[in-house]
Protein backbone atom coordinates (compact mmCIF):
# COMPACT_ATOMS: atom_id res chain seq x y z
CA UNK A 1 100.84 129.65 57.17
CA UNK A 2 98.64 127.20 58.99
CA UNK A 3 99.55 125.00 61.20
CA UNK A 4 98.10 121.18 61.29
CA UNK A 5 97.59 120.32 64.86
CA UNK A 6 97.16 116.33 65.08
CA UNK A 7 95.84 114.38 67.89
CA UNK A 8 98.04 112.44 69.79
CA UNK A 9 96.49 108.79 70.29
CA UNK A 10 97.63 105.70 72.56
CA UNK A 11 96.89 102.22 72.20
CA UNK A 12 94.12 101.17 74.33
CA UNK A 13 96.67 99.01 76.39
CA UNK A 14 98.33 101.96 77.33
CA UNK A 15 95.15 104.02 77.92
CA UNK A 16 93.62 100.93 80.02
CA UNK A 17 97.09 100.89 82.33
CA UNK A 18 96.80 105.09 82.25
CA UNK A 19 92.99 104.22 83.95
CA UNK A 20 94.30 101.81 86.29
CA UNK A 21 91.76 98.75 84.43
CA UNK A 22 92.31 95.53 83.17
CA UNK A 23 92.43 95.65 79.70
CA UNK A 24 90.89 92.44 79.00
CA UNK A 25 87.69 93.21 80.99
CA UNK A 26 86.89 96.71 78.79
CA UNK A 27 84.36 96.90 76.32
CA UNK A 28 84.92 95.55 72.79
CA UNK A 29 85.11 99.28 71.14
CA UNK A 30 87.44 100.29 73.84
CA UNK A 31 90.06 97.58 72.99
CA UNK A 32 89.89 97.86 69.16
CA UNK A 33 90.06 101.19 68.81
CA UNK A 34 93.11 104.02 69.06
CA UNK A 35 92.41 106.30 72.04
CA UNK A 36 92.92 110.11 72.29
CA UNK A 37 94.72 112.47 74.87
CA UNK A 38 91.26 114.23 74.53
CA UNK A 39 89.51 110.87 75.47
CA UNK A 40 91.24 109.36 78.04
CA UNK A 41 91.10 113.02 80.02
CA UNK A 42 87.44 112.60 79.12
CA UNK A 43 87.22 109.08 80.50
CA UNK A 44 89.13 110.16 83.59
CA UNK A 45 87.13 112.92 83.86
CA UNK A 46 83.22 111.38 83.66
CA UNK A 47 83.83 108.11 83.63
CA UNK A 48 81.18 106.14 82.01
CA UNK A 49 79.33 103.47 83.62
CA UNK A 50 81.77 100.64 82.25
CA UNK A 51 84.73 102.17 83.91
CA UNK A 52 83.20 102.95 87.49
CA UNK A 53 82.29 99.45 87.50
CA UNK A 54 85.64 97.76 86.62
CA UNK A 55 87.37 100.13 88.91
CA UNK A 56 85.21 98.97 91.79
CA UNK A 57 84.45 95.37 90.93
CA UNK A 58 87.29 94.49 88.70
CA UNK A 59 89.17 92.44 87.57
CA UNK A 60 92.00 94.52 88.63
CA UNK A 61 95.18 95.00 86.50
CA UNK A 62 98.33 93.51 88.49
CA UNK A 63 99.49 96.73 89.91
CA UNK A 64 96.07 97.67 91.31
CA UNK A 65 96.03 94.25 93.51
CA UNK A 66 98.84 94.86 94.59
CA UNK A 67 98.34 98.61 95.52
CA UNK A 68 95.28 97.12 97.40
CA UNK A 69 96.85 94.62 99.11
CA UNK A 70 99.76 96.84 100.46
CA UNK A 71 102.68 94.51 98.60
CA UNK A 72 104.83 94.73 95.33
CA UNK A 73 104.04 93.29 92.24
CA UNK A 74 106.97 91.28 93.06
CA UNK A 75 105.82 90.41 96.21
CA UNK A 76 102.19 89.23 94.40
CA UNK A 77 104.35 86.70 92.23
CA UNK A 78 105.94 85.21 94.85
CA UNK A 79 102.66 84.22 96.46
CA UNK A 80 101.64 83.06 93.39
CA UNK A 81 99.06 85.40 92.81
CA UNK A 82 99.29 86.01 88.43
CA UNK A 83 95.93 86.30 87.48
CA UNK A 84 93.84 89.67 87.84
CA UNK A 85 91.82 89.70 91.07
CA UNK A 86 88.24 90.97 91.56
CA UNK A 87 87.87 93.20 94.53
CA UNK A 88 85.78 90.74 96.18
CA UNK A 89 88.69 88.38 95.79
CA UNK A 90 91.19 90.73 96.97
CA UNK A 91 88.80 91.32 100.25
CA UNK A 92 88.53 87.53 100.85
CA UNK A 93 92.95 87.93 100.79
CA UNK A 94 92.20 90.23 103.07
CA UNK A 95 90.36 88.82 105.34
CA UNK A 96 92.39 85.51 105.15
CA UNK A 97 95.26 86.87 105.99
CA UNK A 98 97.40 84.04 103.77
CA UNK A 99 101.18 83.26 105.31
CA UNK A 100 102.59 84.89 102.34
CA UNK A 101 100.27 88.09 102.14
CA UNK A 102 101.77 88.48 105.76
CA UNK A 103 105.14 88.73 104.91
CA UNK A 104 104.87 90.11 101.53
CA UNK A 105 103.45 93.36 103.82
CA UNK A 106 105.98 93.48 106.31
CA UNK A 107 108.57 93.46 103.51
CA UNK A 108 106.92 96.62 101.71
CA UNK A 109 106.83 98.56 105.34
CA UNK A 110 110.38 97.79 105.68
CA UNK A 111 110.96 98.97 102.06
CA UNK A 112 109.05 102.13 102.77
CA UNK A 113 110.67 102.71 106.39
CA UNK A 114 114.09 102.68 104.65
CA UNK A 115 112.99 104.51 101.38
CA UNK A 116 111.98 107.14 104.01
CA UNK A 117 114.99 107.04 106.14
CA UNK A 118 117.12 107.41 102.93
CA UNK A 119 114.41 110.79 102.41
CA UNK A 120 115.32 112.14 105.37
CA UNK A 121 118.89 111.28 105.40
CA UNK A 122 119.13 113.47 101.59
CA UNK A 123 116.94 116.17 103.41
CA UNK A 124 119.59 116.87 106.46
CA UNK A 125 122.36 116.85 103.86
CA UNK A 126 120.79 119.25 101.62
CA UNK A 127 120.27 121.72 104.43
CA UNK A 128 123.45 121.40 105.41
CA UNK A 129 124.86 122.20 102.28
CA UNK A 130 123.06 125.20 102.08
């Protein structure tokens, strides 16, 4: 008995948010065609010359901006950011230090002072259960 082993594909919206790119701003073959586990490990692997340069130039995908602009996806909505963001453009945020931006951070380092509290908090009980 043999066994068929397909290959598991993704559409290339799903491989362009598993590489962190905006979709939109990949080559033509890369958007109309099914993409491979094989592939995408490849791509994350070597990345060719396409990729390295979205990933540093952009446009960046949503989640990346806001990754690199230390808020919440949320948080970019609210300051009325909805468009995908070159990394230049995310630097000039940066540098500009916009009211919202401002607060938009402080909110996320309260989120992750509490998420951590809560961390510890879980950790203390656990060991003193055991």
């Amino acid at each position: 008995m043999t066994s068929h082993h397909s290959t598991q594909s993704m559409k290339p919206a799903t491989a362009a948010k598993k590489l962190g790119v905006y979709l939109e701003a990949t080559p033509a073959a890369f958007q109309e065609g099914a993409v491979t586990r094989a592939e995408l490990t490849a791509l994350q692997t070597d990345p060719p010359q396409w990729l390295s340069d979205l990933r540093r130039d952009g446009p960046h995908p949503r989640p990346v901006v806001a990754q690199r602009l230390g808020v919440s996806i949320a948080g970019l909505a609210r300051g009325g950011v909805t468009e995908p963001l070159t990394s230049a453009q995310i630097d000039a945020l940066k540098q500009e230090q916009p009211e919202w931006l401002v607060k938009e951070r402080a909110t996320q380092a309260d989120v992750r002072k509490e998420a951590a509290r809560l961390r510890r908090r879980d950790e203390e009980r656990a060991a003193k259960d055991s």
